[in-house]
PDB file of N, CA and C in Angstrom:
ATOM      1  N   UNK A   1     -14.229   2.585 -17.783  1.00  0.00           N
ATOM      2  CA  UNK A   1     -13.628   3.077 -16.565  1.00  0.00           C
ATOM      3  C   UNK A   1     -12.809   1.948 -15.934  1.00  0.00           C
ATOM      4  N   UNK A   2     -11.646   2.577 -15.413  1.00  0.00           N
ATOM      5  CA  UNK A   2     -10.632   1.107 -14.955  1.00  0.00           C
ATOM      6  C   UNK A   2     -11.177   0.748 -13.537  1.00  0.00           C
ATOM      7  N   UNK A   3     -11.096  -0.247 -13.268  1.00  0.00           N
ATOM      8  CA  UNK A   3     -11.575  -1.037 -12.058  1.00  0.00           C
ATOM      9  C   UNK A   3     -11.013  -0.255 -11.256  1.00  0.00           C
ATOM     10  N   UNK A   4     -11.033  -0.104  -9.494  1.00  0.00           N
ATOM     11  CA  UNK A   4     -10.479   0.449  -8.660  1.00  0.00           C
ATOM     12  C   UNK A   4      -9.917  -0.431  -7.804  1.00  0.00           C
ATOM     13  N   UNK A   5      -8.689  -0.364  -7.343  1.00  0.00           N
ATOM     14  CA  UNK A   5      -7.712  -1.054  -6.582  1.00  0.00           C
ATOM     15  C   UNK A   5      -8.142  -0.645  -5.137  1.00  0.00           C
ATOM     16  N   UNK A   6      -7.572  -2.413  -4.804  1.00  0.00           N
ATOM     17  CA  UNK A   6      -8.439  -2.617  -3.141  1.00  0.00           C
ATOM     18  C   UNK A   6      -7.534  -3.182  -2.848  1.00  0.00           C
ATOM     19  N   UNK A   7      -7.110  -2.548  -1.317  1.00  0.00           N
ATOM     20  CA  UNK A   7      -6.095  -3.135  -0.239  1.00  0.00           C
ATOM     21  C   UNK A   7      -6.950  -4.766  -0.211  1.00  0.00           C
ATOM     22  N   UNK A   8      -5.924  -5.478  -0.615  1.00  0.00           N
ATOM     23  CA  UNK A   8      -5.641  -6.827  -0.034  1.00  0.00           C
ATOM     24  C   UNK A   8      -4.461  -7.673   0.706  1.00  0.00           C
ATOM     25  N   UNK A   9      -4.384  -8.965   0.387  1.00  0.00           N
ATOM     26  CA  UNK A   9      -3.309 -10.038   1.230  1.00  0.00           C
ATOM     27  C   UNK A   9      -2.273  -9.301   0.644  1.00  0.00           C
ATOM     28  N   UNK A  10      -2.320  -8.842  -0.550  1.00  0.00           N
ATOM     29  CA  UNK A  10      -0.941  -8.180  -1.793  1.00  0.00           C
ATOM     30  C   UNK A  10      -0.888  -7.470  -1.739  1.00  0.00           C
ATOM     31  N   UNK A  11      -1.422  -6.169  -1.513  1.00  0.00           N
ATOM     32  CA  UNK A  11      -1.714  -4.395  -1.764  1.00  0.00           C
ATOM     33  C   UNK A  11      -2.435  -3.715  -0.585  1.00  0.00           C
ATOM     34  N   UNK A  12      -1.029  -3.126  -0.075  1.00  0.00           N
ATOM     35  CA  UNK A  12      -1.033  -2.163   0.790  1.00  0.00           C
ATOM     36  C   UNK A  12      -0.566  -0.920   0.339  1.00  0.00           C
ATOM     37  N   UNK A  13      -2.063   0.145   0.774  1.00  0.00           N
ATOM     38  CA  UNK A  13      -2.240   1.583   0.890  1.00  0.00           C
ATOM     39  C   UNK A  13      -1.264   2.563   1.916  1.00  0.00           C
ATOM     40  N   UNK A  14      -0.585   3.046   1.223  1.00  0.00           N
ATOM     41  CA  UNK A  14      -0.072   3.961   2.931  1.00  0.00           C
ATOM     42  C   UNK A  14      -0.166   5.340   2.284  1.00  0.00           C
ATOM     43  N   UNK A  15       0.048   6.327   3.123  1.00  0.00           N
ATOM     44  CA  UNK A  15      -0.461   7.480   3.040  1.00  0.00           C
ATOM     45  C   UNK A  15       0.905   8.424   3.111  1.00  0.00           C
ATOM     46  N   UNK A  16       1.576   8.016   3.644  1.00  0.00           N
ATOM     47  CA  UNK A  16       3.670   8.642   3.392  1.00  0.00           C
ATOM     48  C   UNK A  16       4.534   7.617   3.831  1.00  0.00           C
ATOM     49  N   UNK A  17       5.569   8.219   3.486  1.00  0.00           N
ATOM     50  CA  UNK A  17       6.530   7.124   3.723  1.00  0.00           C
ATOM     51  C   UNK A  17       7.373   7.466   5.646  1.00  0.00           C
ATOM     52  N   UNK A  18       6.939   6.135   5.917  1.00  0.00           N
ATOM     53  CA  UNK A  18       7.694   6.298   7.179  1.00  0.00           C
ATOM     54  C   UNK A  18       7.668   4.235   8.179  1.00  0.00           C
ATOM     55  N   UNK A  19       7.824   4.425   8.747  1.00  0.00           N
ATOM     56  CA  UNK A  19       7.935   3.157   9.563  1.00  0.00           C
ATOM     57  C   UNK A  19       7.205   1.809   9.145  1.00  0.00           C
ATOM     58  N   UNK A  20       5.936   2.034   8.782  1.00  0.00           N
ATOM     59  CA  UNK A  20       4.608   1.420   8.695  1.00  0.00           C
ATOM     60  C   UNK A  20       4.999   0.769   7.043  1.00  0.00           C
ATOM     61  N   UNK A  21       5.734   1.820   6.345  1.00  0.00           N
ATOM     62  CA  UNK A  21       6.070   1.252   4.622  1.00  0.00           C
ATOM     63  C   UNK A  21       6.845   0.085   5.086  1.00  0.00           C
ATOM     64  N   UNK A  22       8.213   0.439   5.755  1.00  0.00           N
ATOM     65  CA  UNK A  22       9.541  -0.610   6.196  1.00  0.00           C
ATOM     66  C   UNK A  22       8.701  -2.215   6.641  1.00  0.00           C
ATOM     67  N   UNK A  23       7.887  -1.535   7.611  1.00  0.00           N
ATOM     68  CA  UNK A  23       7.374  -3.221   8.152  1.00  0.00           C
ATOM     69  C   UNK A  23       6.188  -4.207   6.687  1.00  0.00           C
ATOM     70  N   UNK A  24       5.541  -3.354   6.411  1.00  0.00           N
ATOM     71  CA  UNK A  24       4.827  -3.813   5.027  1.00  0.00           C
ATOM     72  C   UNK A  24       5.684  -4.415   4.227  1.00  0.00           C
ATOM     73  N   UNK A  25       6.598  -3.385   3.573  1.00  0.00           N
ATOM     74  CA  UNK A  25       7.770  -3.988   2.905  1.00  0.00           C
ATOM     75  C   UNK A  25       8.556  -5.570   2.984  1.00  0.00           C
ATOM     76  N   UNK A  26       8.880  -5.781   4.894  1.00  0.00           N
ATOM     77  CA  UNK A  26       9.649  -6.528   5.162  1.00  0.00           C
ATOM     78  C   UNK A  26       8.377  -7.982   4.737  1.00  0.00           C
ATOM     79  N   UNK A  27       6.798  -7.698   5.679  1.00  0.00           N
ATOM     80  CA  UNK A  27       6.260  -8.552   5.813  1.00  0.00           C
ATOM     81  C   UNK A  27       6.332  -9.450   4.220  1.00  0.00           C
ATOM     82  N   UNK A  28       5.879  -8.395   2.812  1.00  0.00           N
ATOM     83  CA  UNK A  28       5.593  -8.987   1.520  1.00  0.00           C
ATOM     84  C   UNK A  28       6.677  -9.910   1.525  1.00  0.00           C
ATOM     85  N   UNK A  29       8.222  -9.545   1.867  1.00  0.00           N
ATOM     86  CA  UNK A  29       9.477  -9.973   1.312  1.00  0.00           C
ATOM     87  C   UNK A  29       9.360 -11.364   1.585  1.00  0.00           C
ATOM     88  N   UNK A  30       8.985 -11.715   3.331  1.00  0.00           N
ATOM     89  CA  UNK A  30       9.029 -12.217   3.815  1.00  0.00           C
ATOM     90  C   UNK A  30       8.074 -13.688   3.644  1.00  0.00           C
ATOM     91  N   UNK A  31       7.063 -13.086   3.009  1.00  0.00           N
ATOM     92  CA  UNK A  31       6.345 -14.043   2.198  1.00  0.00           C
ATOM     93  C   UNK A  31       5.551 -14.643   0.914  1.00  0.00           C
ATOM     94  N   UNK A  32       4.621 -14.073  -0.014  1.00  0.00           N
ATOM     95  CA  UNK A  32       4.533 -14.643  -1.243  1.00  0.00           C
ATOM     96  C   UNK A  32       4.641 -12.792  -2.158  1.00  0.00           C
ATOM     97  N   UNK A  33       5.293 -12.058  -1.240  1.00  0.00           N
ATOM     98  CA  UNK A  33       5.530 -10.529  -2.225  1.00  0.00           C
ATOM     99  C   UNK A  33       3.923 -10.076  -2.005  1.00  0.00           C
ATOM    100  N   UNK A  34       4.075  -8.793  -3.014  1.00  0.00           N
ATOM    101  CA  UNK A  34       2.851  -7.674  -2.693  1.00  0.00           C
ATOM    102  C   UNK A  34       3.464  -6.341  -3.248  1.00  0.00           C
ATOM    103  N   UNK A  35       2.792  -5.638  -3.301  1.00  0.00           N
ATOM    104  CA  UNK A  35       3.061  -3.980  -3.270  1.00  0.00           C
ATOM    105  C   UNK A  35       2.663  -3.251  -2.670  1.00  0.00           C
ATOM    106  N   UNK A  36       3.143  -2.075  -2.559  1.00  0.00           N
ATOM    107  CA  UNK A  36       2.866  -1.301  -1.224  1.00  0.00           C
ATOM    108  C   UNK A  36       2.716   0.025  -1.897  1.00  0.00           C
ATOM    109  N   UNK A  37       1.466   0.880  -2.137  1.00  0.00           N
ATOM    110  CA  UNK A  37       1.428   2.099  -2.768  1.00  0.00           C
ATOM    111  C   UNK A  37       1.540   3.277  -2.209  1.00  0.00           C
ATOM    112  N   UNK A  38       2.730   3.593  -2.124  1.00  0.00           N
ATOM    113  CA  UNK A  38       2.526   5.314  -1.056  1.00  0.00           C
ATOM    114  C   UNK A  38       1.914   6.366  -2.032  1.00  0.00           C
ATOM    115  N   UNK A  39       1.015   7.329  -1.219  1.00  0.00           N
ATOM    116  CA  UNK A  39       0.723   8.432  -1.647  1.00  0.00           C
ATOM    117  C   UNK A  39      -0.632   7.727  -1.673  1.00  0.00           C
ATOM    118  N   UNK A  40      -1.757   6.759  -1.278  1.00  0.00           N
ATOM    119  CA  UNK A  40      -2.595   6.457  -0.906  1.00  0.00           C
ATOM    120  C   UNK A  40      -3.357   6.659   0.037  1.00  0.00           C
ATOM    121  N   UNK A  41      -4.254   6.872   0.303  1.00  0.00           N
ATOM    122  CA  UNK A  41      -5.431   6.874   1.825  1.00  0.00           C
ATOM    123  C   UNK A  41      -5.884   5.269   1.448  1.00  0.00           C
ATOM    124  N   UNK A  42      -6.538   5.110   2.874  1.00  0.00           N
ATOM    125  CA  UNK A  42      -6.711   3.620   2.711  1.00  0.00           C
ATOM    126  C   UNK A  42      -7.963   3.632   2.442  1.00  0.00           C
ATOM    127  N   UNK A  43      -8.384   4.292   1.554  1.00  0.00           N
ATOM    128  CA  UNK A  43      -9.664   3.809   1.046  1.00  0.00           C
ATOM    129  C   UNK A  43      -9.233   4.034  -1.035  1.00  0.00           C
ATOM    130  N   UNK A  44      -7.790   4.246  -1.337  1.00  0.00           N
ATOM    131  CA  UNK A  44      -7.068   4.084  -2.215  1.00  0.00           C
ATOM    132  C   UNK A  44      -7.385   5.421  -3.098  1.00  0.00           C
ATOM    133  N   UNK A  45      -7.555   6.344  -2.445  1.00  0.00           N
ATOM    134  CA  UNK A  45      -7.646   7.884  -3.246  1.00  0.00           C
ATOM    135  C   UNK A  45      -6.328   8.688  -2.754  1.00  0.00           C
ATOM    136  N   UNK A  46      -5.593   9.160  -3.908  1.00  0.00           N
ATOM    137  CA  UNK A  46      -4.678  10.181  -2.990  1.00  0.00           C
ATOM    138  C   UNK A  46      -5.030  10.790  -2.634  1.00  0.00           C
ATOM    139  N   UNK A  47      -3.558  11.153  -1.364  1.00  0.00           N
ATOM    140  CA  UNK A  47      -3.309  12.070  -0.670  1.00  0.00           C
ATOM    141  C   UNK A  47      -3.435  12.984  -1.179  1.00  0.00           C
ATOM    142  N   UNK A  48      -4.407  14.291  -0.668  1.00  0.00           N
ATOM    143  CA  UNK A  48      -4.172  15.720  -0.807  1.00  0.00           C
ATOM    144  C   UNK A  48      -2.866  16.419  -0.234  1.00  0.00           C
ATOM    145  N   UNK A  49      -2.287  16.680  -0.889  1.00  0.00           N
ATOM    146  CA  UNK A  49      -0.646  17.410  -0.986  1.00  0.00           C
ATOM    147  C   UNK A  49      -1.408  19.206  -0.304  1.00  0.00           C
TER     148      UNK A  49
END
């Protein structure tokens, strides 16, 4: 079974795309990078559509 991915300093959860992605986005750029997974809950299960 594959390990499960955990919001850290690098990996941010968001749940749609809107304001909250842009500032995540800017912060990684801004310093050692990261990724940002939309379509996440922050406990890293998708979103129910």
């Amino acid at each position: 079974m594959a390990k499960p991915i955990k919001e850290d300093i690098h990996t941010e959860f968001k749940s749609s795309f809107n304001d909250t992605v842009i500032e995540s986005l800017s912060a990684f750029v801004n310093t050692k990078g990261g990724r940002v997974l939309v379509g996440l809950m922050d406990t890293g299960r998708p979103v129910k559509v």
